[in-house]
C-alpha atoms as a PDB file:
ATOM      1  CA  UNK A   1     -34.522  10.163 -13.711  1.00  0.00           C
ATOM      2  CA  UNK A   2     -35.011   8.528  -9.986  1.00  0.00           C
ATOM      3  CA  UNK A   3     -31.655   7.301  -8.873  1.00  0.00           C
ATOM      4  CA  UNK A   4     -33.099   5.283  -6.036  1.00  0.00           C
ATOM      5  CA  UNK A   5     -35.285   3.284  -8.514  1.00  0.00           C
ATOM      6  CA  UNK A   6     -32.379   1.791 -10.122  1.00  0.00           C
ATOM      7  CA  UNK A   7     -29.968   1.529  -6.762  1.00  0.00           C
ATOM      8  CA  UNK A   8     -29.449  -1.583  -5.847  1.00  0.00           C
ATOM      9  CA  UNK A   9     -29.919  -1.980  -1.364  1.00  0.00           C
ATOM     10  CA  UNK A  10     -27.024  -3.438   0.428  1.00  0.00           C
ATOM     11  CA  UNK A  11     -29.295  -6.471   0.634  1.00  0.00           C
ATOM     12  CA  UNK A  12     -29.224  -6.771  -2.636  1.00  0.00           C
ATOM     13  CA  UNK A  13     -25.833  -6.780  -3.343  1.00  0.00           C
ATOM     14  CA  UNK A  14     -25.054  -9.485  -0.377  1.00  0.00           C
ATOM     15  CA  UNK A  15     -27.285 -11.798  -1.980  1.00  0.00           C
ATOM     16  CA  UNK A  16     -25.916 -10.938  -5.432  1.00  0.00           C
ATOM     17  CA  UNK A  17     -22.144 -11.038  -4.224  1.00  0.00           C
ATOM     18  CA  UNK A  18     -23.134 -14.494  -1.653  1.00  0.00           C
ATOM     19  CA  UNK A  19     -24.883 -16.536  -4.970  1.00  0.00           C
ATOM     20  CA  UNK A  20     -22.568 -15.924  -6.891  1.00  0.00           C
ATOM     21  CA  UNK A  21     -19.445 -17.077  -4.766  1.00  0.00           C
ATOM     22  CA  UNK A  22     -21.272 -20.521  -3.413  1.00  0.00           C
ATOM     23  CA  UNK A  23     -23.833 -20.919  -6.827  1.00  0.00           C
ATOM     24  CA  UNK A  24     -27.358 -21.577  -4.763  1.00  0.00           C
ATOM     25  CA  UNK A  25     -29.987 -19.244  -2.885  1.00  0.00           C
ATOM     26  CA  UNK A  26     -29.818 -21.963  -0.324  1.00  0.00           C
ATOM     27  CA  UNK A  27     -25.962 -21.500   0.336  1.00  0.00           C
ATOM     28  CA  UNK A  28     -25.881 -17.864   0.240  1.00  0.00           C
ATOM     29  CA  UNK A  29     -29.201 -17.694   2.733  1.00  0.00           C
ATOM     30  CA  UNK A  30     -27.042 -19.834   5.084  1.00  0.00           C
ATOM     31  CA  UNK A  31     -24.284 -17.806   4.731  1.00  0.00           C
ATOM     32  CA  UNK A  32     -26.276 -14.408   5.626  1.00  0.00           C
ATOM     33  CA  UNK A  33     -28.491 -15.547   7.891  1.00  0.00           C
ATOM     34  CA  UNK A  34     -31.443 -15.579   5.768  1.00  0.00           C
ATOM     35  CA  UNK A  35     -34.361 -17.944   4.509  1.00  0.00           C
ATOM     36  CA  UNK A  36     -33.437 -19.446   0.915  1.00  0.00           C
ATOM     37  CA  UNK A  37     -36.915 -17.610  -0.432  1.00  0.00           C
ATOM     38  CA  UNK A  38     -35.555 -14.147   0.873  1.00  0.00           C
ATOM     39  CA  UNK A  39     -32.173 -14.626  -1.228  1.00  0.00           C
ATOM     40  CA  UNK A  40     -34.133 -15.376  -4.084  1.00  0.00           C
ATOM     41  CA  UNK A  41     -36.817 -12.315  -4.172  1.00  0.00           C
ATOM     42  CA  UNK A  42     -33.410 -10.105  -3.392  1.00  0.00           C
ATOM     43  CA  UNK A  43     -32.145 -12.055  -6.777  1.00  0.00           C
ATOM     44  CA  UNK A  44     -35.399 -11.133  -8.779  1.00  0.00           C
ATOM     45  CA  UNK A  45     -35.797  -8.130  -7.250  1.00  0.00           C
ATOM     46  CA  UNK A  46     -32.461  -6.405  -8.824  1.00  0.00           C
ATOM     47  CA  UNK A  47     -32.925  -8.139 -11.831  1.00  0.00           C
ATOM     48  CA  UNK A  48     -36.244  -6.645 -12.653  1.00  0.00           C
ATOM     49  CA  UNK A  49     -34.521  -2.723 -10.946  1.00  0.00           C
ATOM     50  CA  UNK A  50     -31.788  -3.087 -13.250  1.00  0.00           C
ATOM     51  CA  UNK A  51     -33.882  -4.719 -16.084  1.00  0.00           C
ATOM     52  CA  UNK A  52     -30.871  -7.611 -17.181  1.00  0.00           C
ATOM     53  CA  UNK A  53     -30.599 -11.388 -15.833  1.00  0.00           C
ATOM     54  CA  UNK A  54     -27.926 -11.520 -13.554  1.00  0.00           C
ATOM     55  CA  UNK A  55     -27.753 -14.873 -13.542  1.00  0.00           C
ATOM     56  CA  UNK A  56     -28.453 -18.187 -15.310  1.00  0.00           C
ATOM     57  CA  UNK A  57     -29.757 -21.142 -13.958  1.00  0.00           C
ATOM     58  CA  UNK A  58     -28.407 -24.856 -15.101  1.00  0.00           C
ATOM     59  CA  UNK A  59     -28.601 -27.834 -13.147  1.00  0.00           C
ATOM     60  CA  UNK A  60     -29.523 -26.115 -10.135  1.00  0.00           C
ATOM     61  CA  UNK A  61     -26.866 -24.205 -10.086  1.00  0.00           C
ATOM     62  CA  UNK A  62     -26.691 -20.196 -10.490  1.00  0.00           C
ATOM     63  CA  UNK A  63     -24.185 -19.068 -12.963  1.00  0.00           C
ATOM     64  CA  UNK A  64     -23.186 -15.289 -13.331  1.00  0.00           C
ATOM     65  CA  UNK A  65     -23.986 -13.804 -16.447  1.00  0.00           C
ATOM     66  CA  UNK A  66     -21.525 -11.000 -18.478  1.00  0.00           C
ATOM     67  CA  UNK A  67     -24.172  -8.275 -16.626  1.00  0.00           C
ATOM     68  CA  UNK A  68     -23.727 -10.381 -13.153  1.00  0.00           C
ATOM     69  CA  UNK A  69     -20.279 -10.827 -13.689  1.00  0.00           C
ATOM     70  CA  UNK A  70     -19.707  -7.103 -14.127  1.00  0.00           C
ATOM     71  CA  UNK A  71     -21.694  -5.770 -10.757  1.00  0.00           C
ATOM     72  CA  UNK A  72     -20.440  -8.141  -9.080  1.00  0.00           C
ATOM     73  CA  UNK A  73     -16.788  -7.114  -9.035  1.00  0.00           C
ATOM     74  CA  UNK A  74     -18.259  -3.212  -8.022  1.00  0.00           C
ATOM     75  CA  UNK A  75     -20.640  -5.087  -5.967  1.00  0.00           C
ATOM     76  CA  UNK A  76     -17.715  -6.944  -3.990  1.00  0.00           C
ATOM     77  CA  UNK A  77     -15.541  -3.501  -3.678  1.00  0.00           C
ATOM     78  CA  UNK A  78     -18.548  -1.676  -2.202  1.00  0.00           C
ATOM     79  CA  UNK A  79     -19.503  -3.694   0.406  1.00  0.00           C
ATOM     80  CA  UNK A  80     -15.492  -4.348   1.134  1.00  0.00           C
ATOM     81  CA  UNK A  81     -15.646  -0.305   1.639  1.00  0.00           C
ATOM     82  CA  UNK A  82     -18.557  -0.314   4.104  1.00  0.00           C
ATOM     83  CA  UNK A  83     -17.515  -3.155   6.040  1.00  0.00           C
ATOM     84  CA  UNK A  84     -14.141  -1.186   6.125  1.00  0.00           C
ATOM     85  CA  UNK A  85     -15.900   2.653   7.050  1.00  0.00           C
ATOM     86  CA  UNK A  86     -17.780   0.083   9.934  1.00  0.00           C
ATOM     87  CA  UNK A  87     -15.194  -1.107  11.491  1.00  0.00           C
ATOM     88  CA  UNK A  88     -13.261   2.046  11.287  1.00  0.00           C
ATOM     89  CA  UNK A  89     -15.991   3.647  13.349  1.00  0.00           C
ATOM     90  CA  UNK A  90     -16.104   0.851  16.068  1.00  0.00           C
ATOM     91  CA  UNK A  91     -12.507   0.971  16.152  1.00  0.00           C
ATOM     92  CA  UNK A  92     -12.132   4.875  16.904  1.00  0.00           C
ATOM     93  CA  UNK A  93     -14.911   5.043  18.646  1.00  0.00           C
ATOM     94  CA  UNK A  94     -16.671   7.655  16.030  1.00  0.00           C
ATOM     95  CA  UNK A  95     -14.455  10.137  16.595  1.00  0.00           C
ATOM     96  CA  UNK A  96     -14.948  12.495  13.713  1.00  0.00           C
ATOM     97  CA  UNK A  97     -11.106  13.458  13.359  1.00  0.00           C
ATOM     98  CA  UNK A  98      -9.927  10.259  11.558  1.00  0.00           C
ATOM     99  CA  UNK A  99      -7.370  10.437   8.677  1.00  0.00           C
ATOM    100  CA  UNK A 100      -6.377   7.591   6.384  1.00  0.00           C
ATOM    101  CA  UNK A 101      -3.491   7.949   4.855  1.00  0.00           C
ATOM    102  CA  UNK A 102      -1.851   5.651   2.300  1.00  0.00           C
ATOM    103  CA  UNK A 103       1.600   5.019   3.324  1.00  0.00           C
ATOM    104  CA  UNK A 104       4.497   3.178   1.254  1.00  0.00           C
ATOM    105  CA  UNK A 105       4.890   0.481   4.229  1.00  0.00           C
ATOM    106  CA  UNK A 106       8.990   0.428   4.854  1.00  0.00           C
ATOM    107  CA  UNK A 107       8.872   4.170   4.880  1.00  0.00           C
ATOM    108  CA  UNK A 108       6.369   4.288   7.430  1.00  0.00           C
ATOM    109  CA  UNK A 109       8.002   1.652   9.333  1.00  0.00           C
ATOM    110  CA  UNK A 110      11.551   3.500   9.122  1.00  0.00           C
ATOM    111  CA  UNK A 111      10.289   7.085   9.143  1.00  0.00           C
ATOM    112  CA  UNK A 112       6.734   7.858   9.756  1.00  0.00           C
ATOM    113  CA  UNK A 113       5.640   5.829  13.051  1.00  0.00           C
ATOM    114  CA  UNK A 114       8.750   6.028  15.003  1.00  0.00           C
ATOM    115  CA  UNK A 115       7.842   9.851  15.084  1.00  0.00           C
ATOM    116  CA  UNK A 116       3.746   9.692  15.837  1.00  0.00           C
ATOM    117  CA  UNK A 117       4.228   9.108  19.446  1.00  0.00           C
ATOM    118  CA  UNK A 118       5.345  12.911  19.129  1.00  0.00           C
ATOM    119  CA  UNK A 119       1.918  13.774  16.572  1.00  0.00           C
ATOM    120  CA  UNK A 120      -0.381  12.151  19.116  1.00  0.00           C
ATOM    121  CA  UNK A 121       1.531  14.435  21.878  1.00  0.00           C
ATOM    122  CA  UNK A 122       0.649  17.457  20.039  1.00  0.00           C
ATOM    123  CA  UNK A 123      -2.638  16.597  18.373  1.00  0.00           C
ATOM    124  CA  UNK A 124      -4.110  14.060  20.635  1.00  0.00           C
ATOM    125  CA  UNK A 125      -7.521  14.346  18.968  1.00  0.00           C
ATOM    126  CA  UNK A 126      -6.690  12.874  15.335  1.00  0.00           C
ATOM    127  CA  UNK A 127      -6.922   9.223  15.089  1.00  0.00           C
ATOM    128  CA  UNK A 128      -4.673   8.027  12.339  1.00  0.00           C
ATOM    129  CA  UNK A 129      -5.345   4.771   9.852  1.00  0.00           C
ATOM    130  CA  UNK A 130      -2.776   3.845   7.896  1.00  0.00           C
ATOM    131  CA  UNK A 131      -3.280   1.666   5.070  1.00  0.00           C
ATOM    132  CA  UNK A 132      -0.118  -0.029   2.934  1.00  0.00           C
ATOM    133  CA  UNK A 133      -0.387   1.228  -0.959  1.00  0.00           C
ATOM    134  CA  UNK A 134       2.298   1.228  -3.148  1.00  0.00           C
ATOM    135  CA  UNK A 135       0.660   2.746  -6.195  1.00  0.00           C
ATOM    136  CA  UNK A 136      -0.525   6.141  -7.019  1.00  0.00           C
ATOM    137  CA  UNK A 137      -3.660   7.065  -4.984  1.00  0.00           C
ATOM    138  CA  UNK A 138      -6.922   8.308  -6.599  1.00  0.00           C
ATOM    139  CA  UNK A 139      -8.397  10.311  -4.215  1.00  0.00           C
ATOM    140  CA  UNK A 140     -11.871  10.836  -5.528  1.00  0.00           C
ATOM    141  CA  UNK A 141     -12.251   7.221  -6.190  1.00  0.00           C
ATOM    142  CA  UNK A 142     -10.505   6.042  -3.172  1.00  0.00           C
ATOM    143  CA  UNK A 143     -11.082   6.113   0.702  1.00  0.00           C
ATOM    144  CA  UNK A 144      -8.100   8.204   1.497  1.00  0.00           C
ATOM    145  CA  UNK A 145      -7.461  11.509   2.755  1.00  0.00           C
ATOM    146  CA  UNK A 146      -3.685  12.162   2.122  1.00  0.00           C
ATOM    147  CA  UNK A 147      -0.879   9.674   1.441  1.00  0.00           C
ATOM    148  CA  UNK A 148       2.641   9.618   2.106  1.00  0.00           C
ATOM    149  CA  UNK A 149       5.035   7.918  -0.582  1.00  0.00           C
ATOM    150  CA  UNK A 150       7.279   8.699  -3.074  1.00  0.00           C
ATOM    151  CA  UNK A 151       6.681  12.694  -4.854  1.00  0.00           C
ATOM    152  CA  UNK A 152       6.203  10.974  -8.283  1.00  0.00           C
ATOM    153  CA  UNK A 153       3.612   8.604  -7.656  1.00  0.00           C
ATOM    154  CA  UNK A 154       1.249  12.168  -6.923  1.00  0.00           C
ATOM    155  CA  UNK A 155      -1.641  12.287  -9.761  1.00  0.00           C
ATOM    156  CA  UNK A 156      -2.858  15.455 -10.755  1.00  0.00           C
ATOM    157  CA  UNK A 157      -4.640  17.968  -8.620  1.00  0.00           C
ATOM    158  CA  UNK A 158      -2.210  17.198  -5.817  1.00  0.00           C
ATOM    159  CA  UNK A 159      -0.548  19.326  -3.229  1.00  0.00           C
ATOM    160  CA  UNK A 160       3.299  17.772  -2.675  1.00  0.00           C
ATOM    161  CA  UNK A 161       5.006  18.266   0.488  1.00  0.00           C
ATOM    162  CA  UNK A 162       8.418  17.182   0.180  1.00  0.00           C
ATOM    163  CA  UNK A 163       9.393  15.305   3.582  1.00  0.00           C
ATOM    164  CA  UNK A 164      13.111  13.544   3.272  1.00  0.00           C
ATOM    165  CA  UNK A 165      15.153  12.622   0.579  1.00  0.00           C
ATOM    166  CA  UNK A 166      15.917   9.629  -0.874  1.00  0.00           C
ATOM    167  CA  UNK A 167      20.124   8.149  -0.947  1.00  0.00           C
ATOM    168  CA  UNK A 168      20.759   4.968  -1.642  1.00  0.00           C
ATOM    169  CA  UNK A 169      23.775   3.105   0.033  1.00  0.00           C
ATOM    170  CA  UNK A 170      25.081  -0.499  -0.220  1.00  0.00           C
ATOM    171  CA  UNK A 171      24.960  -2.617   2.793  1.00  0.00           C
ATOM    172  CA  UNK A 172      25.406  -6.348   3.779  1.00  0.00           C
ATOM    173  CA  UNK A 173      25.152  -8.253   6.682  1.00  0.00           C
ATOM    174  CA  UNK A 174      28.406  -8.128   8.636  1.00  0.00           C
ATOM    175  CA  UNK A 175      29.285 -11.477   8.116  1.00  0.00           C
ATOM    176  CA  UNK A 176      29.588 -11.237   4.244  1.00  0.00           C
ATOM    177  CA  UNK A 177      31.044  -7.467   4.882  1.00  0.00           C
ATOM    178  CA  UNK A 178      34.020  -8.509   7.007  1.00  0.00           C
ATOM    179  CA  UNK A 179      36.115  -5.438   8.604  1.00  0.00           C
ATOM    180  CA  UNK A 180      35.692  -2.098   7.594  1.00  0.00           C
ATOM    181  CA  UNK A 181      34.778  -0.354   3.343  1.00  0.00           C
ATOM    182  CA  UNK A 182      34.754  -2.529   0.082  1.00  0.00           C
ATOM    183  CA  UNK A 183      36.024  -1.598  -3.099  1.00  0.00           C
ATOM    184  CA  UNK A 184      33.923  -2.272  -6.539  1.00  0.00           C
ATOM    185  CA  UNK A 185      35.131  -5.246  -7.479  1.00  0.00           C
ATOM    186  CA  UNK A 186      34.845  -6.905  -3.793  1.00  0.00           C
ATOM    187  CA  UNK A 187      31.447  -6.210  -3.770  1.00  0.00           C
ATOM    188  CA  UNK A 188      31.228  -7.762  -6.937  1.00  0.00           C
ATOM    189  CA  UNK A 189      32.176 -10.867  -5.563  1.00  0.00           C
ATOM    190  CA  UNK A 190      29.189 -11.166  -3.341  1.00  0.00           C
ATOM    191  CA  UNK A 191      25.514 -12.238  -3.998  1.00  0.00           C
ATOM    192  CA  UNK A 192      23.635  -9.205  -4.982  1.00  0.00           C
ATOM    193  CA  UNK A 193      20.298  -8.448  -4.218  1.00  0.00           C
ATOM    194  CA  UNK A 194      18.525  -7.593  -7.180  1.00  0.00           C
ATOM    195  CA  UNK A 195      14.766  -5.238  -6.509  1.00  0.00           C
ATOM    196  CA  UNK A 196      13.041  -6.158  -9.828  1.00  0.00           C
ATOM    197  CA  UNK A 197      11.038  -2.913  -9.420  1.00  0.00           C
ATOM    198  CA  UNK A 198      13.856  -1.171 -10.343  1.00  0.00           C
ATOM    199  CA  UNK A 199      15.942  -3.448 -12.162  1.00  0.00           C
ATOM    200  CA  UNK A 200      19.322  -0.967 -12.697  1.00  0.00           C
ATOM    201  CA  UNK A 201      20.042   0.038  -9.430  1.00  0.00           C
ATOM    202  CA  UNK A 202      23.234  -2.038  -9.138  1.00  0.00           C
ATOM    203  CA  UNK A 203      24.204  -1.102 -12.716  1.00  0.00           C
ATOM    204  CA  UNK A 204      24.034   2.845 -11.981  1.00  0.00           C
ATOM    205  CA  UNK A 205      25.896   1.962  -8.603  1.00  0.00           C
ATOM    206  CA  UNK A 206      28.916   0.378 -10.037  1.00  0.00           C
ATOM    207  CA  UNK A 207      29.138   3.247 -12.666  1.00  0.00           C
ATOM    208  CA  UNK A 208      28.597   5.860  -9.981  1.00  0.00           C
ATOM    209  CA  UNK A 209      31.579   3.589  -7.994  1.00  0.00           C
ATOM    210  CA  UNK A 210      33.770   4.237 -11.326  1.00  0.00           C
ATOM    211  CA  UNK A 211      34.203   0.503 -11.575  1.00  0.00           C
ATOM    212  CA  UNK A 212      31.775   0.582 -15.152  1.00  0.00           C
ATOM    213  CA  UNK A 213      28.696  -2.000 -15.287  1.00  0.00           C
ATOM    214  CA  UNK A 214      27.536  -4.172 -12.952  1.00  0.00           C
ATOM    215  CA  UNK A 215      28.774  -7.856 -13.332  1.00  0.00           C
ATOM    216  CA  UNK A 216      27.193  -9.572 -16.798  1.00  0.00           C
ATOM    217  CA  UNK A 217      25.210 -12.402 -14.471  1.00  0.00           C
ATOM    218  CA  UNK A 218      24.741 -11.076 -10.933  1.00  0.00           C
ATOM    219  CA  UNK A 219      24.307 -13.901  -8.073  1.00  0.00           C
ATOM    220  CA  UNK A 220      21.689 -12.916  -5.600  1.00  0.00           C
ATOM    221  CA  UNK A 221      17.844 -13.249  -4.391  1.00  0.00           C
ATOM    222  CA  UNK A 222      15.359 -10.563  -6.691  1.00  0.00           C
ATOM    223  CA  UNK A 223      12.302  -9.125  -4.271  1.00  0.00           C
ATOM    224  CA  UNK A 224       9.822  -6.370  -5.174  1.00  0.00           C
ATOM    225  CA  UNK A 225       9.891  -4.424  -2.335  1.00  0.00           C
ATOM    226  CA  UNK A 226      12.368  -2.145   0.086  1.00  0.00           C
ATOM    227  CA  UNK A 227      11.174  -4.123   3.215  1.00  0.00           C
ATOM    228  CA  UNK A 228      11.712  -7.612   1.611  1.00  0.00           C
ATOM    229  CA  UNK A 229      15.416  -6.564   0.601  1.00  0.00           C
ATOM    230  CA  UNK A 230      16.114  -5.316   4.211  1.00  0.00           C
ATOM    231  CA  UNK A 231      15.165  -8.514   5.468  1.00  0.00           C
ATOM    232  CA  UNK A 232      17.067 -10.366   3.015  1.00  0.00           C
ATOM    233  CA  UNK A 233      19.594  -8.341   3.773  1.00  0.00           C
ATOM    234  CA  UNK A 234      19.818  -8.792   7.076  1.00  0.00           C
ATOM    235  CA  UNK A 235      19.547 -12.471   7.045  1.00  0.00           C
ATOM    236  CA  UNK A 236      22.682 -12.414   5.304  1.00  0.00           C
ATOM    237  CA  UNK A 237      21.568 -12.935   1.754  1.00  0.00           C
ATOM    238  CA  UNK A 238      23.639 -10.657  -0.016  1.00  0.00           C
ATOM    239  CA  UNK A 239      24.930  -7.005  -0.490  1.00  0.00           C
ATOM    240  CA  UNK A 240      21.399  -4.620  -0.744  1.00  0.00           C
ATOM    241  CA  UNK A 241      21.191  -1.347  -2.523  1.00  0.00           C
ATOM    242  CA  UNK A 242      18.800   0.119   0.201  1.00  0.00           C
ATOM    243  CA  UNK A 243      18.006   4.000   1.184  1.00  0.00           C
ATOM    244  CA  UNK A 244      19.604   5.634   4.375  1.00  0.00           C
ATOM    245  CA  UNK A 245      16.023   6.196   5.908  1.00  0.00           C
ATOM    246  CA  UNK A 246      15.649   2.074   6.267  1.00  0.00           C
ATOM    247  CA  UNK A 247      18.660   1.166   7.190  1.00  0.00           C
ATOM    248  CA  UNK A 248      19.700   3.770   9.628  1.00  0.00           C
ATOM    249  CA  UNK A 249      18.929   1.385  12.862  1.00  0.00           C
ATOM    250  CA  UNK A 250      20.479  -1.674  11.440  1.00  0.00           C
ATOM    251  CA  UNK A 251      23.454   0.207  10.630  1.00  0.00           C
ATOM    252  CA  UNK A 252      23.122   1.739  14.093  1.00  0.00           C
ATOM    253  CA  UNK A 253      22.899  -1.810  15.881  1.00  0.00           C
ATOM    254  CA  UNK A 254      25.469  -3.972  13.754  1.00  0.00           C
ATOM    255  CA  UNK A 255      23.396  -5.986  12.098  1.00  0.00           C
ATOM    256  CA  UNK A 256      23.783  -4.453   8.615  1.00  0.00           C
ATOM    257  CA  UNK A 257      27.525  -2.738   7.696  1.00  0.00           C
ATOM    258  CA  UNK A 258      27.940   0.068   5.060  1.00  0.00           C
ATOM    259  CA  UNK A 259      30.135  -1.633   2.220  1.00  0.00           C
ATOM    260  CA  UNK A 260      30.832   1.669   0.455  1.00  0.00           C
ATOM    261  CA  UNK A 261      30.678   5.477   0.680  1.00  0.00           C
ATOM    262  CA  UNK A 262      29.403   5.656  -2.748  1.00  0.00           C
ATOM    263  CA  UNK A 263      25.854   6.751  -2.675  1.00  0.00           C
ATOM    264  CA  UNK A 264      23.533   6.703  -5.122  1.00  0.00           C
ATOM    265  CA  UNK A 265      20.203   9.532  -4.825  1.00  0.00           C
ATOM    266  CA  UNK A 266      16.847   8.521  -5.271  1.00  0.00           C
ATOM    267  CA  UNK A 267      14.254   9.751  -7.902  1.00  0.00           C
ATOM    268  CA  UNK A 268      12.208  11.072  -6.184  1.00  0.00           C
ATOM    269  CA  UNK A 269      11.613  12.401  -2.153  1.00  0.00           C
ATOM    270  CA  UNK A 270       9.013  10.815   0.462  1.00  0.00           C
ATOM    271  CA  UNK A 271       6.258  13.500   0.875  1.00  0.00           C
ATOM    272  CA  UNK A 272       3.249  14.110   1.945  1.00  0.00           C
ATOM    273  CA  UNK A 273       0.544  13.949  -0.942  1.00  0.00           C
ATOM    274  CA  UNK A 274      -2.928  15.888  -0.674  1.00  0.00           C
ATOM    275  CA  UNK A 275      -5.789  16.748  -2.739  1.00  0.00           C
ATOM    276  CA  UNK A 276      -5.864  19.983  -4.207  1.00  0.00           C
ATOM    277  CA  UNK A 277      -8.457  21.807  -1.950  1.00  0.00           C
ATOM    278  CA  UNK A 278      -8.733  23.044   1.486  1.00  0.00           C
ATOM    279  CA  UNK A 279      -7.894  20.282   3.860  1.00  0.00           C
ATOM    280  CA  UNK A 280     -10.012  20.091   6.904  1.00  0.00           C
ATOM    281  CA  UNK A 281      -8.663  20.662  10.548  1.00  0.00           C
ATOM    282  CA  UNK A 282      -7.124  16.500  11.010  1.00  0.00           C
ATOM    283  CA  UNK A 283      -5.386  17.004   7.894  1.00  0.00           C
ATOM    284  CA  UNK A 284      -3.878  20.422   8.182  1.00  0.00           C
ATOM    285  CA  UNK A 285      -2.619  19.631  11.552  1.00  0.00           C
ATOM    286  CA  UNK A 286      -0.773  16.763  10.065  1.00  0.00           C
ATOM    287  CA  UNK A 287       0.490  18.811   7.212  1.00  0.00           C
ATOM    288  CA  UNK A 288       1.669  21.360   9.772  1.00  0.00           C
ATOM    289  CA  UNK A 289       3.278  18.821  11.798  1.00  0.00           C
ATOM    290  CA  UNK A 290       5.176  17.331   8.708  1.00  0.00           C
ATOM    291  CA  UNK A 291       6.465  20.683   8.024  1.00  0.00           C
ATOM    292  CA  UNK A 292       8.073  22.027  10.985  1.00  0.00           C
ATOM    293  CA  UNK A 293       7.569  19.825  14.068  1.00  0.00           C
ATOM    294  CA  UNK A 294       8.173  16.358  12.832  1.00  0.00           C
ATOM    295  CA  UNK A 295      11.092  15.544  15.111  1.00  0.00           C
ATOM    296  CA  UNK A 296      14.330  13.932  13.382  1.00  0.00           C
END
């Protein structure tokens, strides 16, 4: 079977992908630049490759069918990827050593980049991209060469590198904290901060606290992420449940206070997530970094 006979081009796609977002080969061609006519042989074209209408035509109007509706979603992630791997290589100048990792973003924030001023020292010829995910990463679907989140969001056929533990401490803004440690039931009293991505952190605190479950209706603001809760946090929202790792420099400037010594651990370490094959030279510098010369 000929592959290439049944590819669609790039062009192809764009005017696939361009008609159906604005619903006429005269939109789209103004869109990409081209003559009406040219948007509509692209049209025919990969309708007679792929052997399927693509799309409908009422009123004047082009209307995806269930075939055009399904190629164009791939359609749209393609060309998203290229336009990515383009600008990429203006970006780094098309240096060959370029990871892209897939970072959870407050980690990175709190842990990662405050220590790559010391991996650019020592490996000045890897570029680094670092792209926010917060779900597991498929790397032989995806454009990434490593990630670095949480141990149990690693799929199979992984290599985990354990980098820092996760502990989990209650904070608030000093303002709501007042002077000095609160018992249970004082930080009771305060809002709470709920993270509805894990939605029993406060009850497993106040039973690790020996003070039994959690109020019946906690008070407080509910976000989905680490970095939203350190914010809200901050701002004086309420008493966060919050790892170490993010709130070491608030803690360090005043702006957050430590309510409690009771510390809850996490379930699961930050590491450093790989495929399971020989990494090439970017990578294993990175890896060998992470291991022993990641300072802190």
């Amino acid at each position: 079977m000929n592959r290439a006979r049944h590819t669609p081009t790039v062009a192809e796609l764009s005017a696939l992908v361009a008609c159906a977002r604005l619903g006429t080969a005269a939109a789209a061609a103004e869109t990409l630049g081209l003559t009406p006519s040219a948007v509509s042989r692209s049209i025919r074209g990969l309708e007679d490759r792929l052997g399927v209408a693509l799309f409908a035509r009422r009123r004047q109007r082009l209307v995806l069918s269930d075939a055009g509706r399904a190629l164009v979603r791939d359609a749209e992630a393609i060309l998203g990827q290229i336009d990515a791997s383009a600008r990429m290589v203006m970006a780094f100048g098309g240096s060959g050593a370029v990871l892209r990792l897939a970072v959870l973003p407050t980690f990175a924030a709190a842990w990662l980049i405050p220590r790559l001023a010391d991996f650019a020292r020592v490996a000045p010829e890897v570029s680094l991209d670092l792209t926010a995910e917060l779900g597991p990463v498929d790397f032989d679907a995806g454009p990434f060469d490593a990630a670095i989140q949480r141990a149990d969001l690693a799929r199979p056929g992984t290599v985990v590198t354990p980098l820092a533990a996760e502990r989990l401490v209650v904070v608030a803004a000093p303002a709501l904290a007042g002077a000095g440690l609160l018992d249970p039931a004082a930080v009771a009293r305060l809002p709470l901060i709920q993270q509805s991505t894990r939605p029993r952190l406060w009850a497993d605190w106040f039973a690790a606290a020996g003070a039994g479950p959690e109020p019946a209706h906690p008070r407080g603001p509910r976000f989905a992420q680490f970095g939203m809760i350190l914010a809200a946090a901050r701002a004086g929202m309420g008493a966060a449940i919050l790892p170490d790792i993010f709130v070491a420099e608030a803690l360090a400037d005043g702006s957050l206070a430590l309510l409690s010594q009771t510390a809850l651990p996490g379930p699961s370490p930050y590491a450093l997530i790989r495929p399971d094959r020989e990494p090439g030279p970017a990578l294993a510098r990175l890896a060998a970094w992470l291991e022993t010369g990641a300072p802190g």
